[in-house]
Protein backbone atom coordinates (compact mmCIF):
# COMPACT_ATOMS: atom_id res chain seq x y z
CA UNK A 1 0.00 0.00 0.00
CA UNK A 2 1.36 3.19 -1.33
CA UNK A 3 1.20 6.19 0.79
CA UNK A 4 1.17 8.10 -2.88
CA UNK A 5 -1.49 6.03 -4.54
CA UNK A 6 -3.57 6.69 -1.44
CA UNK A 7 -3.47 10.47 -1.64
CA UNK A 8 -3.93 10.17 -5.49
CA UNK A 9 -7.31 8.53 -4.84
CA UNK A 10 -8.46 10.72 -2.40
CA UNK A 11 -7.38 13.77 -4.24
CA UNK A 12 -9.48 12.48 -7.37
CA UNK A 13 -12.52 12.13 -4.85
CA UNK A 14 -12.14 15.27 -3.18
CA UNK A 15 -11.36 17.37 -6.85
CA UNK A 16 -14.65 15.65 -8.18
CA UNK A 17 -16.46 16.80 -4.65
CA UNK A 18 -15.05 20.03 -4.54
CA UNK A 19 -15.28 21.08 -8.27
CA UNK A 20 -19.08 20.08 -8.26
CA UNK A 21 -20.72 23.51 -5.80
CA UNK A 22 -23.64 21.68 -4.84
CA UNK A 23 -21.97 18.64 -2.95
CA UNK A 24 -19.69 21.66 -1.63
CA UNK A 25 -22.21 23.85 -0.02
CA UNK A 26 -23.95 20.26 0.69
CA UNK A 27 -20.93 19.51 2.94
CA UNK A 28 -20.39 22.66 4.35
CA UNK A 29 -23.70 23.89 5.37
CA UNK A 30 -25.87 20.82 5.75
CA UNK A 31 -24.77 19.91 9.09
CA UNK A 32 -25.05 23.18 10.75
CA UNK A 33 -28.50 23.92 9.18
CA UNK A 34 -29.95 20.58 10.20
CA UNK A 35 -28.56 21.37 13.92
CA UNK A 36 -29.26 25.00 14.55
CA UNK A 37 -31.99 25.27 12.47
CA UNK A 38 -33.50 22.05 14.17
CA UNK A 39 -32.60 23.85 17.61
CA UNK A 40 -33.67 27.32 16.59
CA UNK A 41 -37.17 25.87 15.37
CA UNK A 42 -37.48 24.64 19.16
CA UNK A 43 -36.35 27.90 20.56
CA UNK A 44 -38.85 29.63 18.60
CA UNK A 45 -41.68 27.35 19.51
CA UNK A 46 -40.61 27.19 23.60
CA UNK A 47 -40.41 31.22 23.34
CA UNK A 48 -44.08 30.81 21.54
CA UNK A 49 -45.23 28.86 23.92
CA UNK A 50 -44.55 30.97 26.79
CA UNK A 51 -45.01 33.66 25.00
CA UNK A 52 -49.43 32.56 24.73
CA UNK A 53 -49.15 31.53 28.11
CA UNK A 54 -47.68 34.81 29.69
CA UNK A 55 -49.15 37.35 27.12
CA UNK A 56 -52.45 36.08 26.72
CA UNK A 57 -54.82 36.32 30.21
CA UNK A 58 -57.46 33.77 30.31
CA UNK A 59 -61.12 34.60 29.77
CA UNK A 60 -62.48 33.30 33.30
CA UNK A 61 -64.50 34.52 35.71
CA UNK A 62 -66.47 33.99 39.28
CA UNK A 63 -70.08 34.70 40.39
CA UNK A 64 -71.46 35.41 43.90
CA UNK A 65 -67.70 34.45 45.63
CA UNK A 66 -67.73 35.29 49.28
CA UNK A 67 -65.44 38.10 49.75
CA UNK A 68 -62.31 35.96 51.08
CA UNK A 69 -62.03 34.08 48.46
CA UNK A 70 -62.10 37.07 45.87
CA UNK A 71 -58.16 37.91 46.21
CA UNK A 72 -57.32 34.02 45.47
CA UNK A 73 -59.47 33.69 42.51
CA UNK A 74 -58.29 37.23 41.32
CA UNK A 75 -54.94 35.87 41.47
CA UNK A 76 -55.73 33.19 38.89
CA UNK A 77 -56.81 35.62 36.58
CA UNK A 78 -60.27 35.23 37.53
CA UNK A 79 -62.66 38.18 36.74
CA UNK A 80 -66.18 38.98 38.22
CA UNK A 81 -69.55 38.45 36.58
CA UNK A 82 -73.23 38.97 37.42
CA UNK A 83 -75.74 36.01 37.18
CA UNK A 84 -77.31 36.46 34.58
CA UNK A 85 -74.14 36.79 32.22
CA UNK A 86 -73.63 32.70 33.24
CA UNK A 87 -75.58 31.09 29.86
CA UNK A 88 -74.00 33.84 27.71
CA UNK A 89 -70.62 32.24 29.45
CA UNK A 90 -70.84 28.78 28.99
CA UNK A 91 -72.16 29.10 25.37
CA UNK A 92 -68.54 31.46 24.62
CA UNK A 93 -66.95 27.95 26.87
CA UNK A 94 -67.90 25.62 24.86
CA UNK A 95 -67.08 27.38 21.85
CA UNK A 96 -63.71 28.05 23.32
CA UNK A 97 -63.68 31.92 23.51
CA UNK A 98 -63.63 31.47 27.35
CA UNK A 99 -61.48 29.24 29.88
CA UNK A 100 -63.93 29.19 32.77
CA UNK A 101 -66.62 30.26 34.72
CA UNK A 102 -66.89 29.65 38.77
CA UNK A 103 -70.49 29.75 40.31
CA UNK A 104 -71.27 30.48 43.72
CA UNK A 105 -74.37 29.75 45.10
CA UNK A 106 -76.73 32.33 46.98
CA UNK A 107 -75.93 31.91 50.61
CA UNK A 108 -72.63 29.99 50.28
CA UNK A 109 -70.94 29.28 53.68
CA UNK A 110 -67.76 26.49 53.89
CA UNK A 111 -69.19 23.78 56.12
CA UNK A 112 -67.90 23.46 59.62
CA UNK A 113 -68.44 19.77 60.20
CA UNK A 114 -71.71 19.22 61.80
CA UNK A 115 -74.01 19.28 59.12
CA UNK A 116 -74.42 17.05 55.92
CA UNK A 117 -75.55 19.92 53.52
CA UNK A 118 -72.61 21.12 51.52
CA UNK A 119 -72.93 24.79 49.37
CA UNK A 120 -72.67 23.75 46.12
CA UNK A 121 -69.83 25.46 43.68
CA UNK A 122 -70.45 24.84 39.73
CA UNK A 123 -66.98 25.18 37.82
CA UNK A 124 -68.25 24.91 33.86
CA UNK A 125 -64.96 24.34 31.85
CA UNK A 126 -64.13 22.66 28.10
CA UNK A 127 -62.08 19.89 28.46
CA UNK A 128 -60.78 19.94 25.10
CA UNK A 129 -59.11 23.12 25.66
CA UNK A 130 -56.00 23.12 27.29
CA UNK A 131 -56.12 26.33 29.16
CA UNK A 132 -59.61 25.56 30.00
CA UNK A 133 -58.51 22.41 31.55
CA UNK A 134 -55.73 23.25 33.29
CA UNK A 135 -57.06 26.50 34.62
CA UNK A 136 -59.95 24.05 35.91
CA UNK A 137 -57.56 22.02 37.86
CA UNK A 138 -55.53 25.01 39.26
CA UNK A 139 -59.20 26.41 40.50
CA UNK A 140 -59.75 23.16 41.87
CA UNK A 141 -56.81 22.91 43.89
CA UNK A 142 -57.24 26.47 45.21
CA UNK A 143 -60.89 25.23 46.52
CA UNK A 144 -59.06 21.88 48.02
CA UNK A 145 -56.48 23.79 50.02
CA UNK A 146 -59.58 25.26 51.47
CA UNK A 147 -61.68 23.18 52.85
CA UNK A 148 -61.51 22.14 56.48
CA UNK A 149 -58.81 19.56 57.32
CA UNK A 150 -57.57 18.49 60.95
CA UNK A 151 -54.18 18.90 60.44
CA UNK A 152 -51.87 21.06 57.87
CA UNK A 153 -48.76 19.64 55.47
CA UNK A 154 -45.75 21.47 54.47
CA UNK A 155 -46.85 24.62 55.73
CA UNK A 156 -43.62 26.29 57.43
CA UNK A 157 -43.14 29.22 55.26
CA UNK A 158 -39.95 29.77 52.64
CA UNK A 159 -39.29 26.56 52.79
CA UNK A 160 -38.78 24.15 49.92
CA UNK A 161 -39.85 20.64 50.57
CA UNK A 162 -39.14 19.46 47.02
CA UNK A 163 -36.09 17.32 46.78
CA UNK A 164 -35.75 17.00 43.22
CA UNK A 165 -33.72 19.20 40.39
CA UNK A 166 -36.33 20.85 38.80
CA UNK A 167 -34.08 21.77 35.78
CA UNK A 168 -32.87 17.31 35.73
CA UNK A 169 -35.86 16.92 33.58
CA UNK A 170 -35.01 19.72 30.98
CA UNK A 171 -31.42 18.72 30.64
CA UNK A 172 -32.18 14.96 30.24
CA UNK A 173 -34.38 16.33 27.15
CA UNK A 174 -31.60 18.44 25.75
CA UNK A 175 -29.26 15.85 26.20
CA UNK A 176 -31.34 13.57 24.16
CA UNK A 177 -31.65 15.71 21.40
CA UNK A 178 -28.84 17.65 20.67
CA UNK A 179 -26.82 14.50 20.23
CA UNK A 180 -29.30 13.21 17.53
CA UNK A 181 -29.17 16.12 15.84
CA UNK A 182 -25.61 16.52 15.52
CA UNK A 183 -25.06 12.75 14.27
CA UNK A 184 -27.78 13.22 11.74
CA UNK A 185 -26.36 16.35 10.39
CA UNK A 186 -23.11 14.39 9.35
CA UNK A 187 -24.80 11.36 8.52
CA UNK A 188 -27.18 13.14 6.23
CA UNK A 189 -24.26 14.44 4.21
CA UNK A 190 -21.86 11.45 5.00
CA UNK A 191 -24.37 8.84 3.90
CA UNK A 192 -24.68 10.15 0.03
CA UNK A 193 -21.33 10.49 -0.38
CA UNK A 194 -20.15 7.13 1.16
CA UNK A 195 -22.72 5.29 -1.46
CA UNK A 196 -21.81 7.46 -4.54
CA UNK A 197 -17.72 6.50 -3.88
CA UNK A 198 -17.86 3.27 -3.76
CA UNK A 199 -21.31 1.70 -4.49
CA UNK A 200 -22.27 4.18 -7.16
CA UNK A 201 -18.58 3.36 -9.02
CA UNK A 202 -19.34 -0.22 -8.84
CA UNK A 203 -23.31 0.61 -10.34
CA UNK A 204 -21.50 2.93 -13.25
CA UNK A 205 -19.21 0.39 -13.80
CA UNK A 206 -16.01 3.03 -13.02
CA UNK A 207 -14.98 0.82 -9.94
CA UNK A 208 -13.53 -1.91 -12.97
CA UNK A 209 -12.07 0.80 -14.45
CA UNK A 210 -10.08 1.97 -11.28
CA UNK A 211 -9.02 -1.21 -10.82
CA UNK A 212 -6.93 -2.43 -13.57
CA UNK A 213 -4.76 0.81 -13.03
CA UNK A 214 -1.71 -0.31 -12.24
CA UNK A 215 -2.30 1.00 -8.26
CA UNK A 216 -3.24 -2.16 -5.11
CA UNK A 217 -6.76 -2.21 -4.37
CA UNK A 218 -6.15 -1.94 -0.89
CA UNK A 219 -4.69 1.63 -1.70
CA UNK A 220 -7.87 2.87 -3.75
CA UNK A 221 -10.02 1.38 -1.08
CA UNK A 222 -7.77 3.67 1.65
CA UNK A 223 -7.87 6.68 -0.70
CA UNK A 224 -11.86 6.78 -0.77
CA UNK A 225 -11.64 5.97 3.23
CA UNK A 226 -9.32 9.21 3.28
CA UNK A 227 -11.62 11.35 1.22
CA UNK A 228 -14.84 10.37 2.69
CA UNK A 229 -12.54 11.23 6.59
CA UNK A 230 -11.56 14.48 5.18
CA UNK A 231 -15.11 15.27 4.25
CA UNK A 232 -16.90 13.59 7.28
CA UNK A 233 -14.46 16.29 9.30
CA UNK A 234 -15.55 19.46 7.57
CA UNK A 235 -19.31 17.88 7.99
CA UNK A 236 -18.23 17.52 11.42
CA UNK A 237 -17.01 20.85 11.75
CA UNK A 238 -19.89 22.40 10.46
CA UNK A 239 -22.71 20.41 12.78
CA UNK A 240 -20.15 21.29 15.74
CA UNK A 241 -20.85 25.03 15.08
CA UNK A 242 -24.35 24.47 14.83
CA UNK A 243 -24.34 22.21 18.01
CA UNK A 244 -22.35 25.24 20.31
CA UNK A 245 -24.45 28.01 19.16
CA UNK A 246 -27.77 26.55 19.52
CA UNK A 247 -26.94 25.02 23.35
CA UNK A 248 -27.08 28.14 25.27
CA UNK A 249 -29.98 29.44 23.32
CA UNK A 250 -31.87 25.98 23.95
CA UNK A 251 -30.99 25.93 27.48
CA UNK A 252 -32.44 29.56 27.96
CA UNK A 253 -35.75 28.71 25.83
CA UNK A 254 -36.14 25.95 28.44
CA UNK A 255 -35.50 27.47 31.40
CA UNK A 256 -32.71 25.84 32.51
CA UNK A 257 -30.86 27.54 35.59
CA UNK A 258 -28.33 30.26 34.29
CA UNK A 259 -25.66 28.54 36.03
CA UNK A 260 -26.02 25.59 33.80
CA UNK A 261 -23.08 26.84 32.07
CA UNK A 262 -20.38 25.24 29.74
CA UNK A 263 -16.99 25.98 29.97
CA UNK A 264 -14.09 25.37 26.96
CA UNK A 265 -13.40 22.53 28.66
CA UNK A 266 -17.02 20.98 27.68
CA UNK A 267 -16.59 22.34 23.97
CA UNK A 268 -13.41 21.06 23.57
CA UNK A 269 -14.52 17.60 24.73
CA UNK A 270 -17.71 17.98 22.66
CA UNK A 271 -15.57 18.85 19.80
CA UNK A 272 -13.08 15.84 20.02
CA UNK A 273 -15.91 13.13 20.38
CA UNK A 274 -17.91 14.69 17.66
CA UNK A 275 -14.85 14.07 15.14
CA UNK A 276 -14.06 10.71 16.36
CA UNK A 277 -17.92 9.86 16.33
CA UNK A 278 -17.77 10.99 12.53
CA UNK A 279 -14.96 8.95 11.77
CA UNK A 280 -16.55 5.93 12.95
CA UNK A 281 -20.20 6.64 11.38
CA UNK A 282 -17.57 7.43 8.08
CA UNK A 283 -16.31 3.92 8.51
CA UNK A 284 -19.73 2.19 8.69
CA UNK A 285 -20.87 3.81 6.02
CA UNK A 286 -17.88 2.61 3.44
CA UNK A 287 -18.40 -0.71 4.73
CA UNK A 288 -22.72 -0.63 3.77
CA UNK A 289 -21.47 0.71 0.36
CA UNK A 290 -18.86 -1.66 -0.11
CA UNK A 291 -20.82 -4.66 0.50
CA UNK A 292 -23.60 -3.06 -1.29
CA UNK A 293 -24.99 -3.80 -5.12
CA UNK A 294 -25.77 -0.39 -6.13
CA UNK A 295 -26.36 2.81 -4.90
CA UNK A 296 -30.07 2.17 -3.72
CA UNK A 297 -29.13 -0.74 -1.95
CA UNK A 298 -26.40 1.27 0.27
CA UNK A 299 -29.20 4.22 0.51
CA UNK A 300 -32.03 1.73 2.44
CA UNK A 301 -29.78 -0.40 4.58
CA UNK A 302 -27.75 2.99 5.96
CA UNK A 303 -30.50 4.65 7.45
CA UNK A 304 -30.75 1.72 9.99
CA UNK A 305 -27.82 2.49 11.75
CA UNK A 306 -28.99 5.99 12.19
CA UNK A 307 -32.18 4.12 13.39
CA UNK A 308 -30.59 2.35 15.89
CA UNK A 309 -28.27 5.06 17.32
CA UNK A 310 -31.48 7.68 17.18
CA UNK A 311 -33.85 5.36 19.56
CA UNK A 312 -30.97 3.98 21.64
CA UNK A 313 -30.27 8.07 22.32
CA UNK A 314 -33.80 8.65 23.32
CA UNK A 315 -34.47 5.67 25.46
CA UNK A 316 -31.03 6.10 27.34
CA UNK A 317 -32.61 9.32 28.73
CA UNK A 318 -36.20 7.83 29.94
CA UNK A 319 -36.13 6.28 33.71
CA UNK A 320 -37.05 2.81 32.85
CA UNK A 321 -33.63 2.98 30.26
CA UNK A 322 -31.45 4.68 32.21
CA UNK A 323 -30.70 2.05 34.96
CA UNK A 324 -29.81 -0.57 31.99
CA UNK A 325 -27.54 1.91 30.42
CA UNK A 326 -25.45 2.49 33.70
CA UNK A 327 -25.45 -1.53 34.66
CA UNK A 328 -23.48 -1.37 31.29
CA UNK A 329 -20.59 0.89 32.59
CA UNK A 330 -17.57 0.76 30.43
CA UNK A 331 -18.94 -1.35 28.10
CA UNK A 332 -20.58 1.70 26.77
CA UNK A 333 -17.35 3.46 25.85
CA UNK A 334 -16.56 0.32 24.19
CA UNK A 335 -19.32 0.21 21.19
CA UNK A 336 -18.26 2.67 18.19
CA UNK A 337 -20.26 5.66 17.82
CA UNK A 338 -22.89 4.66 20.78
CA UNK A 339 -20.45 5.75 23.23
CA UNK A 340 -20.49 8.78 21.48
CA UNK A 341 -24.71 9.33 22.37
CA UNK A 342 -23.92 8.43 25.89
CA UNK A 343 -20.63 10.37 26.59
CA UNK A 344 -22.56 13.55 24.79
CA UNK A 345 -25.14 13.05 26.61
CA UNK A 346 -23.02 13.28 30.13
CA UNK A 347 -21.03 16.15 29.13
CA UNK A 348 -23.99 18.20 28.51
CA UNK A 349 -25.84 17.28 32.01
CA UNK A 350 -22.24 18.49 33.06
CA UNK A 351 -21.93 14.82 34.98
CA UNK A 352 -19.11 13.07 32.66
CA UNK A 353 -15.35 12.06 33.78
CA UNK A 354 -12.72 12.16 31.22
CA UNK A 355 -11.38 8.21 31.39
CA UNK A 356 -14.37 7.14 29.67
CA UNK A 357 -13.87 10.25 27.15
CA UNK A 358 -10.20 9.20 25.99
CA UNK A 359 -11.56 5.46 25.97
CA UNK A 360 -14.66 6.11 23.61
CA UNK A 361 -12.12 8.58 21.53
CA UNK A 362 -9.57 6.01 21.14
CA UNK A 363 -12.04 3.24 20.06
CA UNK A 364 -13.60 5.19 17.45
CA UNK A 365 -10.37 6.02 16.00
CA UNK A 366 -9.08 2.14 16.14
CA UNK A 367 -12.50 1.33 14.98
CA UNK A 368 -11.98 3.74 11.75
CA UNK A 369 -8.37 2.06 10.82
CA UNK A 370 -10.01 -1.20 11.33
CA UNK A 371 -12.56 -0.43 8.99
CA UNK A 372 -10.31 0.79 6.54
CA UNK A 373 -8.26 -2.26 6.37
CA UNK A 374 -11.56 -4.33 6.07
CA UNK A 375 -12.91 -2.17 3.64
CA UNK A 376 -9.29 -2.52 1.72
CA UNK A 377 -9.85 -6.72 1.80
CA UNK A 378 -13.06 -6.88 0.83
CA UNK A 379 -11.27 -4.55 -2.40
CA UNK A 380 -9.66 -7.70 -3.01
CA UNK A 381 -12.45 -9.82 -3.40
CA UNK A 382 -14.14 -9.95 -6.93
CA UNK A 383 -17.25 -11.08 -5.79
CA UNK A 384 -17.78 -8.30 -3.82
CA UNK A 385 -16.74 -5.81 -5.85
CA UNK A 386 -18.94 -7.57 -9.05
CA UNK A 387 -22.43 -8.38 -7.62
């Protein structure tokens, strides 16, 4: 294997990829657009959504409350109506153009134990509307904290008696995400190219041609590995752009505490597994379009890998996932590309430890020269390379 046959090769690739604008600005901008646009579409529709919520006061209102209960209903946006406006209410509720109407009844007094009549209050709501509903059950639990109990729970003042991270939810979500997004940026742009080198040669016929040039096979096979490297960088380059500009922006649209903050440190480590990820998805994608007939064929059996990393990334997030993930331990760091979804995943909840970062690193790099070798044997095999 010539060191000069292999840069040949991959020059060839990368004049015909270069020359050729489209696959350019495919390669360039793809990844970043499919990962900051992706995240800027969800920072647009978290800031919309809280945007209805906050800007937009419900259309509720109360009839006949007692006077201490006015300032708590007032305080969920409740307004004041007369009796007779009730019908006129309830006809706008069930067409939606109000939340919520609270009726009192003449003469309403809170019972004080010793009698079975209860005052009756009617709450009309529209369960098919989600403000209706959940101003309904935020009414509801106003009028439950009110009613006579013997003894009182969690009432010491400025206290907080929830345990949990309010924010752990949120950042298991971005976590989830953002490394799908990035990995499908590159593989988007990765997975054409990978089938077109060496599957859509073979379909054209050109692969035959390549070969009985007076260069080893093994060679051409490394000088398309090289190419499709050098590419799956500047893919990964570009989705690792996308990827740090769109974090803090996410994290803000969710609410995530402002000291939630990454440092270099977390880029940089980002950054390195995001190229050694690519160089392993690079790898498994020469080997689909090596083995492959045609172009169509390395096109339909690709995607699964995506598949599989995509859903593995989402369950390893959900409680009933999580505990099966961590019983794995190392073995994570030990699976190509998957260690890359878990270790991204970690870095971003800010809860990571750099051993398993240089052991997933250094496995998708062996994992790449392995592949490359492979890829370079199965060059040697005519039945492969013929149908």
């Amino acid at each position: 294997m010539s060191f000069r046959d292999i840069w040949t090769v991959a020059k060839k690739e990368l004049k015909a990829g270069v020359t050729d604008k489209l696959i350019l600005l495919q390669i360039i901008f793809m990844p970043f657009i499919i990962v900051f646009g992706y995240a800027l579409l969800m920072v647009v529709m978290g800031e919309a959504s809280q945007g209805s919520e906050s800007g937009n006061e419900p259309k509720a209102y109360y009839v006949n409350a007692p006077d201490y209960m006015v300032e708590g209903l007032e305080e969920l946006k409740l307004q004041s109506a007369s009796l007779d406006m009730v019908e006129d209410l309830k006809k706008d509720i069930e067409d939606k153009e109000c939340e919520l109407v609270v009726v009192f009844p003449e003469g309403f007094a809170m019972s004080d134990g010793t009698s079975d009549e209860l005052s009756n209050i009617e709450i009309w709501y529209n369960s098919t509307s989600s403000k209706s509903y959940k101003l309904f059950n935020e009414v509801n639990m106003y009028f439950t904290a009110l009613q006579p109990k013997l003894f009182s729970i969690n009432a010491v003042e400025n206290v907080d008696y929830d345990m949990g991270d309010e924010d752990a939810a949120l950042r298991d979500l971005l976590a989830g995400l953002m490394p799908i997004m990035l990995l499908m940026g590159v593989y988007m742009v990765v997975m054409n190219l990978a089938a077109e080198s060496v599957a859509g040669d073979k379909e054209r016929g050109f692969l035959n041609t390549m070969l009985i040039a007076p260069v080893k096979r093994s060679s051409i096979a490394a000088g398309k590995s090289v190419y499709l490297l050098i590419v799956s960088v500047i893919g990964g380059l570009s989705a690792f752009v996308g990827m740090a500009l769109s974090l803090p922006k996410l994290a803000d649209s969710m609410g995530i505490d402002s000291s939630f903050n990454y440092t270099m440190k977390e880029y940089l480590l980002l950054f390195a597994i995001t190229i050694t990820a690519v160089f392993a998805l690079c790898a498994m994608l020469l080997i689909i379009s090596t083995l492959s007939k045609d172009v169509k064929q390395a096109t339909n059996v690709a995607p699964v890998v995506l598949m599989v990393l995509m859903i593995g990334g989402m369950l390893a997030t959900t409680e009933g996932f999580k505990p099966m993930i961590e019983d794995l331990g190392m073995v994570n760091n030990l699976i190509p590309a998957w260690n890359t979804m878990i270790l991204m995943q970690d870095i971003i909840n800010l809860e990571y430890a750099m051993n398993p970062v240089w052991i997933s690193c250094g496995i998708n790099l062996l994992f790449s020269v392995v592949s490359i070798y492979v890829i370079g044997k199965c060059f040697e095999s005519e039945k492969i390379l013929n149908g």
